[in-house]
N, C-alpha and C. Protein backbone atom coordinates (compact mmCIF):
# COMPACT_ATOMS: atom_id res chain seq x y z
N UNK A 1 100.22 168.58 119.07
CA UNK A 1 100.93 168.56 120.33
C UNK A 1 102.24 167.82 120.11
N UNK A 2 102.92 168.18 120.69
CA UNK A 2 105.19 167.80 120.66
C UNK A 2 105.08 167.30 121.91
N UNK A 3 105.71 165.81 121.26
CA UNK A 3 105.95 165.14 122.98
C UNK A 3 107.14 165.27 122.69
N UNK A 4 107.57 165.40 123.35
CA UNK A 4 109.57 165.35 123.84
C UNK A 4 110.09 164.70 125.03
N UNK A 5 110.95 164.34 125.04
CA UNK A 5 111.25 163.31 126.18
C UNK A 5 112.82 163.92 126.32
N UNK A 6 113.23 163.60 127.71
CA UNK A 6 114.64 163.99 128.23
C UNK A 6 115.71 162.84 127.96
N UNK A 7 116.88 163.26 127.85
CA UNK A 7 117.74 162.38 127.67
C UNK A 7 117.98 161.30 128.57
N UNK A 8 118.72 159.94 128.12
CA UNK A 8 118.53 159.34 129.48
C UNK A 8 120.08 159.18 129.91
N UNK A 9 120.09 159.35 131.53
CA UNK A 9 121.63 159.85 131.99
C UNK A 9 122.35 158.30 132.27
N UNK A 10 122.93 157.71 131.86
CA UNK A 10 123.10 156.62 132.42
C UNK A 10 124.82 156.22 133.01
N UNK A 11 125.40 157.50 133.80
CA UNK A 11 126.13 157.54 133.97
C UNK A 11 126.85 157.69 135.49
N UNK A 12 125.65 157.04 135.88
CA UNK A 12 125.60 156.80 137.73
C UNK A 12 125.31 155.68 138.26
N UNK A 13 125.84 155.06 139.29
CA UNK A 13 125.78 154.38 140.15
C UNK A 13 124.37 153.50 140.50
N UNK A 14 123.55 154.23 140.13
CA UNK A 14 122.29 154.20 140.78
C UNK A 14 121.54 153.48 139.38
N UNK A 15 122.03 153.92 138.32
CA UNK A 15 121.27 153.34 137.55
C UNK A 15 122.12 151.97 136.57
N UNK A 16 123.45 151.92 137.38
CA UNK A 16 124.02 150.70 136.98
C UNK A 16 123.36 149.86 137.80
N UNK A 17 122.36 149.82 139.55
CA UNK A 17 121.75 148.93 140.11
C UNK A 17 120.73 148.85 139.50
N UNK A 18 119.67 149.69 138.75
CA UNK A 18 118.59 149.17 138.06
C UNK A 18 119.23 148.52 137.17
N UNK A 19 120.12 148.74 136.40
CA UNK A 19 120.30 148.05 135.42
C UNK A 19 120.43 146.18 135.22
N UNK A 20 121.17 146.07 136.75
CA UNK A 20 121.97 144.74 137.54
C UNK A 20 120.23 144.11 137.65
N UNK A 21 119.29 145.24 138.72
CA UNK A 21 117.81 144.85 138.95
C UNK A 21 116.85 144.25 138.10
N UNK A 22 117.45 144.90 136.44
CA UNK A 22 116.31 144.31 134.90
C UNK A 22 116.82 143.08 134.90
N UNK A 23 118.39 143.01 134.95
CA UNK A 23 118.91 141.47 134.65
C UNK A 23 118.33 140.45 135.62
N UNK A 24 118.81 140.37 136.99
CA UNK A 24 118.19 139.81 137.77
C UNK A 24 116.42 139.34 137.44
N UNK A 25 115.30 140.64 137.21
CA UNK A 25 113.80 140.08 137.25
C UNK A 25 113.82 139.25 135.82
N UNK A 26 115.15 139.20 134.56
CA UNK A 26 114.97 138.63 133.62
C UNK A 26 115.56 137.23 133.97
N UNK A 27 116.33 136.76 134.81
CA UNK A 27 116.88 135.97 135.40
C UNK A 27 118.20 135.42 134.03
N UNK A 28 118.69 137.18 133.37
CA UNK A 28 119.76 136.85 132.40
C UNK A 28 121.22 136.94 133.39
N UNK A 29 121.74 136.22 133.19
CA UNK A 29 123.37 135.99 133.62
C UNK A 29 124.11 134.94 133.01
N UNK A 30 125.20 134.76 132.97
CA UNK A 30 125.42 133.62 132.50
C UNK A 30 125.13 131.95 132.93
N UNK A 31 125.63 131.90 134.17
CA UNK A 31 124.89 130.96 134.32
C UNK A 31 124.30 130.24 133.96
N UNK A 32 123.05 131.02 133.88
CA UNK A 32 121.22 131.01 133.77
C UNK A 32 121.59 130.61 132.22
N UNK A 33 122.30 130.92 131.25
CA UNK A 33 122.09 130.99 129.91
C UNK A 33 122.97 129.83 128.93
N UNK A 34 122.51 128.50 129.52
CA UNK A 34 123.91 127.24 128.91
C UNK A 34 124.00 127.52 127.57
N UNK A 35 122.65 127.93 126.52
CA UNK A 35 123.70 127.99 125.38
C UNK A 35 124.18 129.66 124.74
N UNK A 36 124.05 130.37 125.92
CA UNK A 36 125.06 131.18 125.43
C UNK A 36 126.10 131.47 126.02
N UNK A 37 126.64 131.01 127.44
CA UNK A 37 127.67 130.95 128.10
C UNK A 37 127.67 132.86 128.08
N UNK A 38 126.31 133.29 128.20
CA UNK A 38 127.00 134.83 128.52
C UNK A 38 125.43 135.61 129.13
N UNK A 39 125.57 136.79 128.87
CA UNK A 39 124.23 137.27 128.72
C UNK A 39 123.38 137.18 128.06
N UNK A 40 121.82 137.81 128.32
CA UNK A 40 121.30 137.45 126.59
C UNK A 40 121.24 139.02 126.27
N UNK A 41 120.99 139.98 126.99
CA UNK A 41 120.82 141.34 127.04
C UNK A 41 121.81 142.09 127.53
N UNK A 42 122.96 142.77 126.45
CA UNK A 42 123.96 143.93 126.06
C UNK A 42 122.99 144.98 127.30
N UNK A 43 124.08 145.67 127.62
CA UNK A 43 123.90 147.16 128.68
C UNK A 43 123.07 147.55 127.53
N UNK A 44 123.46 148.24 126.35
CA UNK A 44 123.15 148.74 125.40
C UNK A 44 121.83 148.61 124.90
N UNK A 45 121.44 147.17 125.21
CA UNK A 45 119.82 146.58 124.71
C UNK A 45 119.30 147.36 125.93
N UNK A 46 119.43 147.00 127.34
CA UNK A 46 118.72 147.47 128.12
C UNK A 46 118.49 148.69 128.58
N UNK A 47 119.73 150.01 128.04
CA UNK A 47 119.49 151.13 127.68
C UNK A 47 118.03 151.51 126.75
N UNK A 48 118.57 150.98 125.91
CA UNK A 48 117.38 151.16 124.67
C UNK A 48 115.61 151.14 125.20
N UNK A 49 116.11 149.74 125.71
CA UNK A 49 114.52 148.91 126.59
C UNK A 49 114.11 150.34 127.12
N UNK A 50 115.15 150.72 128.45
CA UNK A 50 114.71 151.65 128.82
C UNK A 50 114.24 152.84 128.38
N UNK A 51 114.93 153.20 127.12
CA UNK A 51 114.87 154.72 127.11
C UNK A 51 112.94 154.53 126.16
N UNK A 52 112.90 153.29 125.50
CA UNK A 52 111.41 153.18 124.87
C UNK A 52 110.65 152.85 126.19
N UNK A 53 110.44 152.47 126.75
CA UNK A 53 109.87 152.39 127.93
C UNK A 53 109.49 153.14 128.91
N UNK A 54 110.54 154.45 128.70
CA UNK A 54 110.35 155.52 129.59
C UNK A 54 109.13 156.42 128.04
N UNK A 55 109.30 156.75 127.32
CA UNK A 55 108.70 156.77 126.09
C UNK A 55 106.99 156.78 126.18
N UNK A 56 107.24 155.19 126.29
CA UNK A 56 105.74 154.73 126.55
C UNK A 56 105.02 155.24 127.62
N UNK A 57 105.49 155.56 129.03
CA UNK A 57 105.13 155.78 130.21
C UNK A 57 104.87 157.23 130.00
N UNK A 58 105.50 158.08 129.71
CA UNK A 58 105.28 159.42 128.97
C UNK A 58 104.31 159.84 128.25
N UNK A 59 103.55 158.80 127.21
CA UNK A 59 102.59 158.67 126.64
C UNK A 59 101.33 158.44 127.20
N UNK A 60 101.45 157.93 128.55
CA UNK A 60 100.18 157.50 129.08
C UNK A 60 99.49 159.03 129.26
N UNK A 61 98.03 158.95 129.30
CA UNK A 61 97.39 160.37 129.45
C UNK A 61 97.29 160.20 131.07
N UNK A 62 98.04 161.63 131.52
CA UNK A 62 98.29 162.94 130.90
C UNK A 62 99.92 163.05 130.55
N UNK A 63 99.84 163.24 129.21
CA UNK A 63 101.17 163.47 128.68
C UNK A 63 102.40 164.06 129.54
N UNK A 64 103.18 163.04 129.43
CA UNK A 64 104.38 163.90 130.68
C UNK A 64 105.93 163.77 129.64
N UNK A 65 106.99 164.91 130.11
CA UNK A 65 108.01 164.46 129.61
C UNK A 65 109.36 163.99 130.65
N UNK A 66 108.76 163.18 131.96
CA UNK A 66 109.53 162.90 132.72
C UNK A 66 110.83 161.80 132.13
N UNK A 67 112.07 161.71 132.85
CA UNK A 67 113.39 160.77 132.63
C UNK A 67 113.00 159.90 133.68
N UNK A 68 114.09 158.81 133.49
CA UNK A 68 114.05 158.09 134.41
C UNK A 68 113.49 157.33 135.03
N UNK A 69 114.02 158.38 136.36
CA UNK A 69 113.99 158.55 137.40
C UNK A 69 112.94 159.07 138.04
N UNK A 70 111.88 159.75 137.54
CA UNK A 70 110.84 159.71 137.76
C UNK A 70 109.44 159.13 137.52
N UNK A 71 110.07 157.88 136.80
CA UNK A 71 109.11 156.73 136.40
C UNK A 71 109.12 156.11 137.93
N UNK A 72 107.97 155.22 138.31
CA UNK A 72 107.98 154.41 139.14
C UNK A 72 108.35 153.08 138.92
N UNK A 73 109.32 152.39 139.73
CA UNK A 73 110.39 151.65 139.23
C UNK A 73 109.56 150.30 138.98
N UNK A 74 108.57 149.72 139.69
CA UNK A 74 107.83 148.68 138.77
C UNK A 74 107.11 148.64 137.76
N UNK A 75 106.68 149.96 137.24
CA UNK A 75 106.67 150.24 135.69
C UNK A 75 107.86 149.73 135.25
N UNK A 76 108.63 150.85 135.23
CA UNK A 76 110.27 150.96 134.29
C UNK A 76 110.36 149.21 134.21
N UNK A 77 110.24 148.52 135.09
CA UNK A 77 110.89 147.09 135.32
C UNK A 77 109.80 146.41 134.28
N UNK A 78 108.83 146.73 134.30
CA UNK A 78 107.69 146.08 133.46
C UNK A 78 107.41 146.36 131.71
N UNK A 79 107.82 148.02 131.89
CA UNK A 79 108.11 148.62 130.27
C UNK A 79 109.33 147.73 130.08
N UNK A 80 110.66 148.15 130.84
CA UNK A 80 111.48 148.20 130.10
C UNK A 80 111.80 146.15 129.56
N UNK A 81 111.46 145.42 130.83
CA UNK A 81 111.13 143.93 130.26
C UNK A 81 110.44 143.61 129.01
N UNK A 82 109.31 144.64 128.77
CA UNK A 82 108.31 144.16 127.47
C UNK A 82 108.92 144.63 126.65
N UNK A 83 109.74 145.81 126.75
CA UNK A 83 110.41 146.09 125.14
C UNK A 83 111.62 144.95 124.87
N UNK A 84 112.49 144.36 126.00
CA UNK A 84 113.33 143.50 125.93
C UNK A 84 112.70 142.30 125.26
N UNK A 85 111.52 141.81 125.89
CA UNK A 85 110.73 140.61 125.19
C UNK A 85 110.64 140.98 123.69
N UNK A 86 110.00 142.49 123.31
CA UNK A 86 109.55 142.18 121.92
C UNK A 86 110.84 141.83 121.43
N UNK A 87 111.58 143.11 121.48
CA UNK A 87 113.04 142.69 120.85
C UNK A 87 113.75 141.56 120.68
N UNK A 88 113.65 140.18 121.50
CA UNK A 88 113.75 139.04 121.45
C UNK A 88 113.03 138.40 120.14
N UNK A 89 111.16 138.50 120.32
CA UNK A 89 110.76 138.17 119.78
C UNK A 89 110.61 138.26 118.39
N UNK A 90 111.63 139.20 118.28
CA UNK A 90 111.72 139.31 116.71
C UNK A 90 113.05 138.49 116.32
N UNK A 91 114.28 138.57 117.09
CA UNK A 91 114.98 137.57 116.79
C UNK A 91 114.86 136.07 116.77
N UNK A 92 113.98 135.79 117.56
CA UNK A 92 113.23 134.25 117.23
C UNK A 92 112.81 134.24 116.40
N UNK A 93 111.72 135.05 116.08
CA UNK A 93 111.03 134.98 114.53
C UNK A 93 111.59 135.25 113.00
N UNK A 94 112.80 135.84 113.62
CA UNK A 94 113.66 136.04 112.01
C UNK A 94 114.79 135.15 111.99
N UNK A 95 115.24 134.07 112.96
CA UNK A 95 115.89 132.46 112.95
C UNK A 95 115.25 131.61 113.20
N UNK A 96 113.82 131.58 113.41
CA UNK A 96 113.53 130.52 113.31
C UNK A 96 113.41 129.52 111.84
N UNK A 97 113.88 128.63 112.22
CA UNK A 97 113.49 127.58 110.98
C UNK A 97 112.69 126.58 111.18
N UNK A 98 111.53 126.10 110.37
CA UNK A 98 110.37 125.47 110.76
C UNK A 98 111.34 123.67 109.85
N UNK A 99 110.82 122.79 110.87
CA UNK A 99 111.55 121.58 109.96
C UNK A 99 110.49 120.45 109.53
N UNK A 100 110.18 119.18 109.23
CA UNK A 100 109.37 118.51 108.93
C UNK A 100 109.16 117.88 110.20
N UNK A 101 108.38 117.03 110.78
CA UNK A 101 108.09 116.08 111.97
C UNK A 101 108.27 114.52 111.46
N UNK A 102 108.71 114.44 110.27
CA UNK A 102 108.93 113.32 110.26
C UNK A 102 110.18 112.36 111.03
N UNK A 103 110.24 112.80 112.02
CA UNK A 103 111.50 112.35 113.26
C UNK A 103 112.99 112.71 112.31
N UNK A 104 113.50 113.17 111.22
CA UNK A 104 114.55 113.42 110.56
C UNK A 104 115.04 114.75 111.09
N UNK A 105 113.99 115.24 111.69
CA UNK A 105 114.78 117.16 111.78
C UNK A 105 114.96 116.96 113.26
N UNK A 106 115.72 118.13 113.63
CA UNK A 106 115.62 118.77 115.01
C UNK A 106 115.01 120.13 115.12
N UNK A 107 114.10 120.03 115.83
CA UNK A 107 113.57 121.50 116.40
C UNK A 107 114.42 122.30 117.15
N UNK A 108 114.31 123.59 116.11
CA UNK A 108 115.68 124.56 116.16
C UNK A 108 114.79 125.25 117.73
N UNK A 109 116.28 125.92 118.36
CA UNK A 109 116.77 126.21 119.99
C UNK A 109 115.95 127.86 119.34
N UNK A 110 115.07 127.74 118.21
CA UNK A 110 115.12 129.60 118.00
C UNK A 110 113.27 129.58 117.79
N UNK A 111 112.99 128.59 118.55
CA UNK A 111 111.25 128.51 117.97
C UNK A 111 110.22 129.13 119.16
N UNK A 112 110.88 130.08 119.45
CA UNK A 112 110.26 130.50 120.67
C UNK A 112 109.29 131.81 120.54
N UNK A 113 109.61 132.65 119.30
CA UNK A 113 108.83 133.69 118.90
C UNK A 113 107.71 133.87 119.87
N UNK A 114 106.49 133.16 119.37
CA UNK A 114 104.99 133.35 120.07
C UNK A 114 105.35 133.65 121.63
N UNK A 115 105.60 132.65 121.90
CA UNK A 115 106.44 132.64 123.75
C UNK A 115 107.10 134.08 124.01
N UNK A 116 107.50 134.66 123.36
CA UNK A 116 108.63 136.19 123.82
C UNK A 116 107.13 136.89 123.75
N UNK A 117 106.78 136.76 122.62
CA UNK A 117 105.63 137.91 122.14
C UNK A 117 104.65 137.99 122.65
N UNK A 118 104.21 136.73 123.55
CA UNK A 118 102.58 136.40 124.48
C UNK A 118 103.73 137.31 125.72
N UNK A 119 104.98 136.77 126.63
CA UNK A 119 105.58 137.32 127.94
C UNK A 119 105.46 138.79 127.45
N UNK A 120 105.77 139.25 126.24
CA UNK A 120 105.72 140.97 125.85
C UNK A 120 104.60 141.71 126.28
N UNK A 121 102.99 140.67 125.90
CA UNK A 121 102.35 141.05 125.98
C UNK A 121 101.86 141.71 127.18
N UNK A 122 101.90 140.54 128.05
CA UNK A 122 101.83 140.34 129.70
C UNK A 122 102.17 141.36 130.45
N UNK A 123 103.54 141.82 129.85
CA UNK A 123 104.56 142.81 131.02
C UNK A 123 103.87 143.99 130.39
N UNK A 124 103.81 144.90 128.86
CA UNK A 124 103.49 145.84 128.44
C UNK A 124 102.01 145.65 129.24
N UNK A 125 101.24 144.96 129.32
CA UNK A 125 99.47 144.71 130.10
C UNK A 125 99.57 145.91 131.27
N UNK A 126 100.97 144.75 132.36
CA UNK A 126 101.07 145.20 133.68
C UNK A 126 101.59 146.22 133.76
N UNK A 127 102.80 147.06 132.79
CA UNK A 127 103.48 148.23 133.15
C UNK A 127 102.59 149.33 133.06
N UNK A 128 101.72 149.50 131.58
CA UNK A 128 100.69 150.23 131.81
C UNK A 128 99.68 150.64 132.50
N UNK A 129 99.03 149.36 133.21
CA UNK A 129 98.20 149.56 134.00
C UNK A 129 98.85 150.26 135.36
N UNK A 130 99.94 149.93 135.55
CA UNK A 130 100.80 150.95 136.39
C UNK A 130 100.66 151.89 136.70
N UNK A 131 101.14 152.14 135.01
CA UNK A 131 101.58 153.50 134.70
C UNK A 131 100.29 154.27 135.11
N UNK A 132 99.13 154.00 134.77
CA UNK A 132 97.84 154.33 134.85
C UNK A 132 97.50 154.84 135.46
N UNK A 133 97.48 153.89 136.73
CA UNK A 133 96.89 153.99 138.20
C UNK A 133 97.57 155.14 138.89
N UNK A 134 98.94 155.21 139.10
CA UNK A 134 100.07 156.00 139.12
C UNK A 134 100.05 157.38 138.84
N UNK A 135 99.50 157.56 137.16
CA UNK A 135 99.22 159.02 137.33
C UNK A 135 98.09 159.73 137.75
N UNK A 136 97.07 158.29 137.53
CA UNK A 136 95.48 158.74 138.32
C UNK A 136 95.77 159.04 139.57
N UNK A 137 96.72 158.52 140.62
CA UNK A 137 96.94 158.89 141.80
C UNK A 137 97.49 160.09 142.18
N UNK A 138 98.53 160.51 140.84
CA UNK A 138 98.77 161.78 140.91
C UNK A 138 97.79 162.58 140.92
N UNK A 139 97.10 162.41 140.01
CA UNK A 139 95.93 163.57 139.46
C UNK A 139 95.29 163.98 140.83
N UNK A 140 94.58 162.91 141.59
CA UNK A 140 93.94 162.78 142.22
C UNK A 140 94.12 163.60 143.66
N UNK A 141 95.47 162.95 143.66
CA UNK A 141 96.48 163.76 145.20
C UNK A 141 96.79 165.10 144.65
N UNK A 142 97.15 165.66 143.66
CA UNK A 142 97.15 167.38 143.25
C UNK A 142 96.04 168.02 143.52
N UNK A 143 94.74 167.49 143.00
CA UNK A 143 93.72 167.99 143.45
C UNK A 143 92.99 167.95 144.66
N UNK A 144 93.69 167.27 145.15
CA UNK A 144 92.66 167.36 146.66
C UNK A 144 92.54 168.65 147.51
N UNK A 145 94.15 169.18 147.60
CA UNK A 145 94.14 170.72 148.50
C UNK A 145 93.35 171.51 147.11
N UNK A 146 92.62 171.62 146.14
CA UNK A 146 91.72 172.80 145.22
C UNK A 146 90.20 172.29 145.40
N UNK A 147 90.07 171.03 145.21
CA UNK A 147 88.88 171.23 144.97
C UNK A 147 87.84 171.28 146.64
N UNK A 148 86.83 171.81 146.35
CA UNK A 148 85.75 172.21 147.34
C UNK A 148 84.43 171.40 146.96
N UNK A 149 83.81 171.28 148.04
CA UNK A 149 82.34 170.63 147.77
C UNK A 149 81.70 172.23 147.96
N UNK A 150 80.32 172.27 147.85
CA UNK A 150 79.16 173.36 147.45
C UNK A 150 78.80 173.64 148.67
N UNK A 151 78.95 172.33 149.43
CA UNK A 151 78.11 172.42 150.85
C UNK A 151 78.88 173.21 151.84
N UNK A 152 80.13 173.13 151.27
CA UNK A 152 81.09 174.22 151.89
C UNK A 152 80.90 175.82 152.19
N UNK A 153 80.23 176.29 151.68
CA UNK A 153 78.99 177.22 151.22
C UNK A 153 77.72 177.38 152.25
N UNK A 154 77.30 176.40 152.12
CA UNK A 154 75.87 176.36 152.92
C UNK A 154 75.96 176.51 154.45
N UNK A 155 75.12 177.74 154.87
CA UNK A 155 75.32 177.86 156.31
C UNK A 155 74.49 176.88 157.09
N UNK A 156 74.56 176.54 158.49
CA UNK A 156 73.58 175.66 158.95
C UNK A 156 72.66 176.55 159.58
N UNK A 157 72.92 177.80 159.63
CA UNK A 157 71.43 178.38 160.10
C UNK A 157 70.60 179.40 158.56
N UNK A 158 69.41 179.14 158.74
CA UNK A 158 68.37 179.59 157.38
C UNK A 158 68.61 181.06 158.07
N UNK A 159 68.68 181.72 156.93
CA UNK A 159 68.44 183.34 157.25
C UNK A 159 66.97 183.68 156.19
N UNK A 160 66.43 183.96 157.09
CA UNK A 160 65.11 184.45 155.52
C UNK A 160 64.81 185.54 155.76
């Protein structure tokens, strides 16, 4: 079986507010970020987030090749956060430097790995289960106008 997935359009209005919406539930701005005096997450990262995220949601059974926009947006917010976390969590883990405790070192600002990778865990937990429920609800609501019970059938008067 070929999963294929649609391109992702990111050239509207609508999805520069999700985009503003990931930053915000990440609480990245500058501000928020003293030692980087900026963002921590490029448009570009959170493209990405998204477009694996929409990916994943696609994957859930029953295989779909929806964009977007037809994800339900506290998934998308929950995929596309956990792919942002892992992606973090690998940059912690490939600067971190481990130092001695003998009070001589400083514990480097990059020791956060486990921490990105446990929050990764968390959000990928919740987006899926989402995603889950979501298409079970689909399933569920398509079939209601087909399927029939038996008793539907059965007359209430006996003919013998």
């Amino acid at each position: 079986m070929t999963v294929t997935g649609s391109p992702l359009d990111i050239s509207d209005d609508e999805y520069e507010i999700f985009r503003d919406d990931v930053r915000m539930l990440l609480r990245d701005r500058a501000p928020n970020n003293l030692l980087l005096n900026d963002v921590q997450f490029t448009n570009g990262d959170i493209d990405r987030a998204v477009k694996f995220a929409v990916g994943e949601y696609n994957l859930v059974s029953p295989v779909t090749t929806v964009g977007w926009r037809l994800v339900p947006e506290p998934v998308l917010f929950l995929l596309t956060a956990s792919y942002l976390m892992l992606s973090e969590s690998f940059l912690q883990l490939r600067n971190q430097v481990s130092v001695p405790t003998d009070g001589l070192g400083v514990i480097g600002i990059d020791d956060k790995s486990a921490q990105y990778a446990q929050m990764r865990s968390i959000l990928k937990e919740e987006g899926l289960n989402g995603a889950k429920q979501f298409k079970v609800q689909q399933n569920l609501e398509s079939a209601y106008g087909s399927l029939s019970s038996g008793y539907a059938h059965v007359s209430r008067f006996r003919n013998n």
